[in-house]
N, C-alpha and C. Protein backbone atom coordinates (compact mmCIF):
# COMPACT_ATOMS: atom_id res chain seq x y z
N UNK A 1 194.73 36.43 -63.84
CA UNK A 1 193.54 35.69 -64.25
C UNK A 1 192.53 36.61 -64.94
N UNK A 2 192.17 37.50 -64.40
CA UNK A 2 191.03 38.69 -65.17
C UNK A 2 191.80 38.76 -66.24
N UNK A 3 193.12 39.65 -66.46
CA UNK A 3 193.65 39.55 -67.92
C UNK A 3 193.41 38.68 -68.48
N UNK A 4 193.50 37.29 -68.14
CA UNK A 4 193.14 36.27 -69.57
C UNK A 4 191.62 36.50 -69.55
N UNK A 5 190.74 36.07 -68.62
CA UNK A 5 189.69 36.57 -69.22
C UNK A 5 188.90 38.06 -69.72
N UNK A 6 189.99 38.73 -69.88
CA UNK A 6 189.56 40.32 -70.69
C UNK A 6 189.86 39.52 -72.18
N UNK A 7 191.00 38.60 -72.34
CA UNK A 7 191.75 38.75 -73.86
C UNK A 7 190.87 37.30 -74.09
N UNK A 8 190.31 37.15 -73.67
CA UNK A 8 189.39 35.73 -74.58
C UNK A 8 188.04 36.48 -74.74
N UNK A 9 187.57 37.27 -73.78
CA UNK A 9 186.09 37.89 -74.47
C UNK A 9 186.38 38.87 -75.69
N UNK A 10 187.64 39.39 -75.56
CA UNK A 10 187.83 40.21 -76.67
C UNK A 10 188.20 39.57 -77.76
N UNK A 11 188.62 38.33 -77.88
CA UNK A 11 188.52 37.26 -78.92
C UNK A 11 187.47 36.98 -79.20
N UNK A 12 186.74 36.35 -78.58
CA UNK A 12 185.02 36.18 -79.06
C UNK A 12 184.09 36.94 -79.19
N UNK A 13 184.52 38.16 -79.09
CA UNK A 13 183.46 39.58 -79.77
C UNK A 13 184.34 39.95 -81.37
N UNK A 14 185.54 39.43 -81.29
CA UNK A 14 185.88 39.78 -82.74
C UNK A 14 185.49 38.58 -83.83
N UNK A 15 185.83 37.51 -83.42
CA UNK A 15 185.44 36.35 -83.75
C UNK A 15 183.96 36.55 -83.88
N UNK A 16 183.20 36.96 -83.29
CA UNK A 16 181.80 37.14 -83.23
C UNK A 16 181.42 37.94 -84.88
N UNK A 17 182.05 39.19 -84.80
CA UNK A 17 182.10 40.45 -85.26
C UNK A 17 182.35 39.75 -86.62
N UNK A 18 183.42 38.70 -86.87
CA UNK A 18 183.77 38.72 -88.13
C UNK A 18 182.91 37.64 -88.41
N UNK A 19 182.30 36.72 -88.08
CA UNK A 19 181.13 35.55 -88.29
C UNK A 19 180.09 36.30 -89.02
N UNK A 20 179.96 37.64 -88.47
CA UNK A 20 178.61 38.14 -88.92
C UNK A 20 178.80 38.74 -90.16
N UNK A 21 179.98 39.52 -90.23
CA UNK A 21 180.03 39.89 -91.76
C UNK A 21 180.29 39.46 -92.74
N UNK A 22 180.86 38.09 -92.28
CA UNK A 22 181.08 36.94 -93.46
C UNK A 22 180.07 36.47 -93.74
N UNK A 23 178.70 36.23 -93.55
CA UNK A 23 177.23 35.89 -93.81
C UNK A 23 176.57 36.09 -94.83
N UNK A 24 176.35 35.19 -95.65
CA UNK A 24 176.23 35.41 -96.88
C UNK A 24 173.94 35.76 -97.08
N UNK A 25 173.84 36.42 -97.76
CA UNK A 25 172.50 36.64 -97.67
C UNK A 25 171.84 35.64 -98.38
N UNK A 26 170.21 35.07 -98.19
CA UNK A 26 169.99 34.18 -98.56
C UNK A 26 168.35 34.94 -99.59
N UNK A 27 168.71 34.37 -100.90
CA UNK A 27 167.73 34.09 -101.62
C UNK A 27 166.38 34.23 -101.73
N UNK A 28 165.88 35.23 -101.74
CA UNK A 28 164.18 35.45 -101.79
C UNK A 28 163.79 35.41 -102.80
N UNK A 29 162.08 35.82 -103.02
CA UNK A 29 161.84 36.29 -103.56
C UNK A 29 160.82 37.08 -103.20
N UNK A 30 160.15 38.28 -103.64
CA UNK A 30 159.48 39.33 -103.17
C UNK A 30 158.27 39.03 -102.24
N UNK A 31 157.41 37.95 -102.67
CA UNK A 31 156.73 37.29 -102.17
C UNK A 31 156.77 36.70 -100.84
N UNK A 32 158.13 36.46 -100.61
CA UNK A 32 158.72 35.47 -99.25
C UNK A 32 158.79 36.82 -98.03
N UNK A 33 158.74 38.02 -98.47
CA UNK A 33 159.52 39.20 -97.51
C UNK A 33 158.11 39.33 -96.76
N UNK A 34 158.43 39.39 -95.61
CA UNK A 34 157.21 40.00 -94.86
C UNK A 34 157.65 40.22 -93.41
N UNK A 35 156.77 40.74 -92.66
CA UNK A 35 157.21 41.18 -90.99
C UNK A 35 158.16 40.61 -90.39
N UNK A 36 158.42 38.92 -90.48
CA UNK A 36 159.06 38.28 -90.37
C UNK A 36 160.25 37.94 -90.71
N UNK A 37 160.38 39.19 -91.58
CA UNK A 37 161.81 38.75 -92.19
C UNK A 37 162.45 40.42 -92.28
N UNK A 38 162.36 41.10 -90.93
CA UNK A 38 162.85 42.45 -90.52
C UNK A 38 163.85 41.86 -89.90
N UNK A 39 165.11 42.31 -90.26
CA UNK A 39 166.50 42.20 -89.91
C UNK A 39 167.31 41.24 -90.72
N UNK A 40 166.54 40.18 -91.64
CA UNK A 40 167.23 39.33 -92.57
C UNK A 40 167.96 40.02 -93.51
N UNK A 41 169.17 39.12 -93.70
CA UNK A 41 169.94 39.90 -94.68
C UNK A 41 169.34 38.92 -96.52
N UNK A 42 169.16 39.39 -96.83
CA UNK A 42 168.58 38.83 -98.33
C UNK A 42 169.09 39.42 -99.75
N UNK A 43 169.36 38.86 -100.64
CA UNK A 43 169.15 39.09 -101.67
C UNK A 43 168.43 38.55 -102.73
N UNK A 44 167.40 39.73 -103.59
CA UNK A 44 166.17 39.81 -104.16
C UNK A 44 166.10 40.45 -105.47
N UNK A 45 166.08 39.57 -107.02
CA UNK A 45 165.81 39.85 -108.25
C UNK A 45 164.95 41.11 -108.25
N UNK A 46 164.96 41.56 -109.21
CA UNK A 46 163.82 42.22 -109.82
C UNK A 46 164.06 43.17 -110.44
N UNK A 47 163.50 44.27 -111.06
CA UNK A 47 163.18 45.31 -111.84
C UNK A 47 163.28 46.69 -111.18
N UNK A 48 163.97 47.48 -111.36
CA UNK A 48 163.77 48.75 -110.62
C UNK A 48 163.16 50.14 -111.06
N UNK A 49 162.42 50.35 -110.04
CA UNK A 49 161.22 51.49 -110.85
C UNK A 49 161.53 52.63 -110.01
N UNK A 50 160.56 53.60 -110.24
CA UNK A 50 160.92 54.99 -109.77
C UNK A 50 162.24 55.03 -109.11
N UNK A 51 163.23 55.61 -109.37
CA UNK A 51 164.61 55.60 -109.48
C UNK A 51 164.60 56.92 -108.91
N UNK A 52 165.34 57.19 -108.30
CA UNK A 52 165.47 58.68 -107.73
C UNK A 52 167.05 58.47 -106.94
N UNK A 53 168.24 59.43 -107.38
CA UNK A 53 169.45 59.70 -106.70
C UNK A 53 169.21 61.21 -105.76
N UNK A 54 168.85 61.23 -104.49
CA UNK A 54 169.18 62.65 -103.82
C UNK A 54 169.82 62.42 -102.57
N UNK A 55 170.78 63.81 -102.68
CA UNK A 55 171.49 63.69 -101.22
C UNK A 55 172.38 62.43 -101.11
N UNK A 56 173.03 62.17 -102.27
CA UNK A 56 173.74 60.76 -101.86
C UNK A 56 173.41 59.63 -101.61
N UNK A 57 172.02 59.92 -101.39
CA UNK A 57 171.38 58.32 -101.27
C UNK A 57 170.61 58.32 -102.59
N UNK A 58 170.42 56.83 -102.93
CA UNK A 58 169.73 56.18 -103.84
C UNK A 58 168.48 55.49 -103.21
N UNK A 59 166.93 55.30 -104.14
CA UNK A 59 165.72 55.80 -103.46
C UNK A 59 165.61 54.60 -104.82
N UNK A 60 164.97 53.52 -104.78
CA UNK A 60 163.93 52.79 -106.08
C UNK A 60 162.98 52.15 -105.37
N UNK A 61 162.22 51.63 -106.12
CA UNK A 61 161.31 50.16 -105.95
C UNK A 61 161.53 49.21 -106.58
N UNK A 62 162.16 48.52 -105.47
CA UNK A 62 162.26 46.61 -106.54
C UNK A 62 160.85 46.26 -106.76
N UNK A 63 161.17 45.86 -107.88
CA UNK A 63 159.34 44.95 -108.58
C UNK A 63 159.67 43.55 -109.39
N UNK A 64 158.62 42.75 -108.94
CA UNK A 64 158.79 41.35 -109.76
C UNK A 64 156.95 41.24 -109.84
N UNK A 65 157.20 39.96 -110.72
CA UNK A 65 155.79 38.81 -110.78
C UNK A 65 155.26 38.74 -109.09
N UNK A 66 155.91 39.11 -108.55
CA UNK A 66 155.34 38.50 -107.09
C UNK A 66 155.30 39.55 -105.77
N UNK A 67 155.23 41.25 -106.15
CA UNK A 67 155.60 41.55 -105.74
C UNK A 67 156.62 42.91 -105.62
N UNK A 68 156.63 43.79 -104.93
CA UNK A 68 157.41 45.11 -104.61
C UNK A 68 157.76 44.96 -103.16
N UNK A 69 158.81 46.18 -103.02
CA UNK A 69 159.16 46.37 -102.23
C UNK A 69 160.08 48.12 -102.51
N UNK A 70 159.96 48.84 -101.19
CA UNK A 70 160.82 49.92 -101.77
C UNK A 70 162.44 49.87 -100.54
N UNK A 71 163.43 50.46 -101.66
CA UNK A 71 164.59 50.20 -101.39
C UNK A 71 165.19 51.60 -101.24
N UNK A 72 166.22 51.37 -100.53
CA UNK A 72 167.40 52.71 -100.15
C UNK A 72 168.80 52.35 -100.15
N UNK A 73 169.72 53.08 -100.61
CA UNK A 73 171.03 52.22 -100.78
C UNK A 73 171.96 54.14 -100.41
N UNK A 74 172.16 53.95 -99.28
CA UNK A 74 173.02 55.18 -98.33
C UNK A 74 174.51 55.23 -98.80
N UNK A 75 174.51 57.15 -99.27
CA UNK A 75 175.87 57.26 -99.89
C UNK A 75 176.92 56.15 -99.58
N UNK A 76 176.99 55.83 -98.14
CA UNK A 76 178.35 54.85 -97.76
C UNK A 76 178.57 53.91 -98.53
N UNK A 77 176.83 53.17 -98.88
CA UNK A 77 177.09 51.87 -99.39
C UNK A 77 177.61 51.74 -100.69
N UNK A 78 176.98 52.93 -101.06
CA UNK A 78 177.06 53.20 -102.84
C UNK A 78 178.87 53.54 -103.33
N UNK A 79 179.49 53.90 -102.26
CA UNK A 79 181.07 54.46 -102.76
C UNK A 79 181.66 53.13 -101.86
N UNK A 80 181.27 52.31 -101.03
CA UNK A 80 182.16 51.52 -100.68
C UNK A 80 181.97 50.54 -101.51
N UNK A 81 180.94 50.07 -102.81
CA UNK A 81 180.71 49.38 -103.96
C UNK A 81 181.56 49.89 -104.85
N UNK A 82 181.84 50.98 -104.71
CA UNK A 82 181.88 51.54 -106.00
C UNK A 82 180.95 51.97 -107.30
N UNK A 83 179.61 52.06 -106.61
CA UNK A 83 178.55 51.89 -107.64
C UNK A 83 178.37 53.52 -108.47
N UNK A 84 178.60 53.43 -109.55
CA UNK A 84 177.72 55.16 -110.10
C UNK A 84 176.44 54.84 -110.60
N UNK A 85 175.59 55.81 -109.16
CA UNK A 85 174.45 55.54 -109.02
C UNK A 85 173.55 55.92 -110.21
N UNK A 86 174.39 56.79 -111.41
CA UNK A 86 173.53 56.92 -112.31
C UNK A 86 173.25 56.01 -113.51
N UNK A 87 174.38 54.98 -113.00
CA UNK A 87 173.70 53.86 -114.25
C UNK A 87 172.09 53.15 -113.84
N UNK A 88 171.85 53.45 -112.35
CA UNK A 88 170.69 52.99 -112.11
C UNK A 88 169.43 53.43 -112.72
N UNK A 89 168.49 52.83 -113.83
CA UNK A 89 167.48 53.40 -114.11
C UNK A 89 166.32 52.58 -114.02
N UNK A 90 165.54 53.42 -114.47
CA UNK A 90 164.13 52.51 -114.48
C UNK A 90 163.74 51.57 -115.25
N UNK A 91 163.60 50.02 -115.49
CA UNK A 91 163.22 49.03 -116.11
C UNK A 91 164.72 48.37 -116.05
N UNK A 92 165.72 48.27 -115.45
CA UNK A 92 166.48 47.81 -115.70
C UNK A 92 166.59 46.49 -114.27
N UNK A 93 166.90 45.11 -114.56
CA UNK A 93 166.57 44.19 -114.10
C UNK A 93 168.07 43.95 -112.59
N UNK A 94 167.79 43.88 -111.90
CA UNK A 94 169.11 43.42 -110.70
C UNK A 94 168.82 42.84 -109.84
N UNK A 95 170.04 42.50 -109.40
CA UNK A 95 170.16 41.91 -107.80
C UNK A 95 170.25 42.79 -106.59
N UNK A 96 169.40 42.94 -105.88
CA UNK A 96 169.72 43.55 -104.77
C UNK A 96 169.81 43.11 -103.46
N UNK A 97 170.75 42.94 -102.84
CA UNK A 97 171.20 42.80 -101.34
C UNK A 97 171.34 43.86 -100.28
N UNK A 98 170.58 43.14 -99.45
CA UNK A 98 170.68 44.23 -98.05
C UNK A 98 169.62 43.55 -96.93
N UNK A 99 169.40 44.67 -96.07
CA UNK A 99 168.18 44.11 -94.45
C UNK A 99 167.00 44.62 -94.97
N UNK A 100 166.10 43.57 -94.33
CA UNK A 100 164.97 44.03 -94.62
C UNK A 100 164.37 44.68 -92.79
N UNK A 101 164.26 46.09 -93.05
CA UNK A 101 163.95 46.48 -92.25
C UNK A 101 162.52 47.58 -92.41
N UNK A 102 161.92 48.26 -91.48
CA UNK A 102 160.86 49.08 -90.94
C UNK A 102 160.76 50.24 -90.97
N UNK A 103 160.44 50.82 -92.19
CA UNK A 103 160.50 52.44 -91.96
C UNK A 103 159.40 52.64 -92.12
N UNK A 104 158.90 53.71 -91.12
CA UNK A 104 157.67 54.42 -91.21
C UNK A 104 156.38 53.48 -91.01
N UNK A 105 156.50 52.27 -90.77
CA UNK A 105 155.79 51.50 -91.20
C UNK A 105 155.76 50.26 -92.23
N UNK A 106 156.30 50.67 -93.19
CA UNK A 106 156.46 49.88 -94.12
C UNK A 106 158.20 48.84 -94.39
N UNK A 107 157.47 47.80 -94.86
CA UNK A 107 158.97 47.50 -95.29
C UNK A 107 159.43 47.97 -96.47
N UNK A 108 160.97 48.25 -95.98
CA UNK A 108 162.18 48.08 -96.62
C UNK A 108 163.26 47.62 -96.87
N UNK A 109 164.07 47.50 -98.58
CA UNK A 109 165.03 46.86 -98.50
C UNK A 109 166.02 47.93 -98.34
N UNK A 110 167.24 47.97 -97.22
CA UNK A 110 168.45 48.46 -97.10
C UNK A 110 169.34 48.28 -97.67
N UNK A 111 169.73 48.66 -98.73
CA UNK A 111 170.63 47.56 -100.14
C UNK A 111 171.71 47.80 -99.58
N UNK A 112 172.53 46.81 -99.37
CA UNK A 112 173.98 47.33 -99.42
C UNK A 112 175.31 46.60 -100.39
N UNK A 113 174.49 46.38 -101.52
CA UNK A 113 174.96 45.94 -102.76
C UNK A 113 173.83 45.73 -103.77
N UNK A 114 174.30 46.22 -105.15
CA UNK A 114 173.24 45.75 -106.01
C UNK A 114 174.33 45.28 -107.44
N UNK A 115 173.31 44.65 -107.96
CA UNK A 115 174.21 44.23 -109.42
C UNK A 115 173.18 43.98 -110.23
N UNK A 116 173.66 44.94 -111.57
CA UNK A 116 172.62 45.38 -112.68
C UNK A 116 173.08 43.97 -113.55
N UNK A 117 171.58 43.23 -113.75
CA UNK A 117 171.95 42.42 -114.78
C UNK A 117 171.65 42.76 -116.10
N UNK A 118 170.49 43.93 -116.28
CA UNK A 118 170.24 44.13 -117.73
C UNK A 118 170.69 45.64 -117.73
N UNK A 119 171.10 45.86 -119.30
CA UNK A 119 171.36 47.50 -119.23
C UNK A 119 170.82 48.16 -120.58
């Protein structure tokens, strides 16, 4: 009896596990992000400014009509995209996906995908 219930919780933590990464992020816009929306997974238009690649991580500020926010996109995310982070520059328009989470104080977006629409 414990064996079956070891192999059904371990079903519903994978089952769990894979619900969550199948989750598709939902639609903002810069304006909408606030305290309240630390841990949402989102994806958010805009313009990317001060651009900086160090240490493998990638460093911008998304900017729109409505709004900034500053972003980080961690070596992992950037090679499990496949992204070369040096097409990223400044004024160039994308999508960015990731959590909006709390650093230092401030929010941030955690990208863990982006897609350049203008080049």
């Amino acid at each position: 009896m414990l064996w079956v219930c070891l192999s059904l919780s371990l079903i519903g933590l994978f089952l769990l596990a894979i619900g969550v990464s199948l989750r598709e992020p939902v639609a903002v816009t810069l304006d909408e992000v606030s305290v309240s929306s630390v841990g949402d997974l989102v994806s958010v238009t805009g313009v990317a400014e001060n651009v900086q690649y160090k240490n493998g991580n990638l460093f911008f500020r998304l900017a729109s009509e409505t709004g900034s926010i500053r972003a980080v996109m961690f070596e992992s995310d950037i090679e499990r995209q496949g992204l070369d982070p040096y097409m990223l520059e400044n004024g160039l328009e994308l999508i960015t996906e990731g959590r909006i989470q709390r650093y230092k104080g401030m929010l941030e977006l955690v990208a863990q995908r982006v897609t350049l629409l203008s080049r």
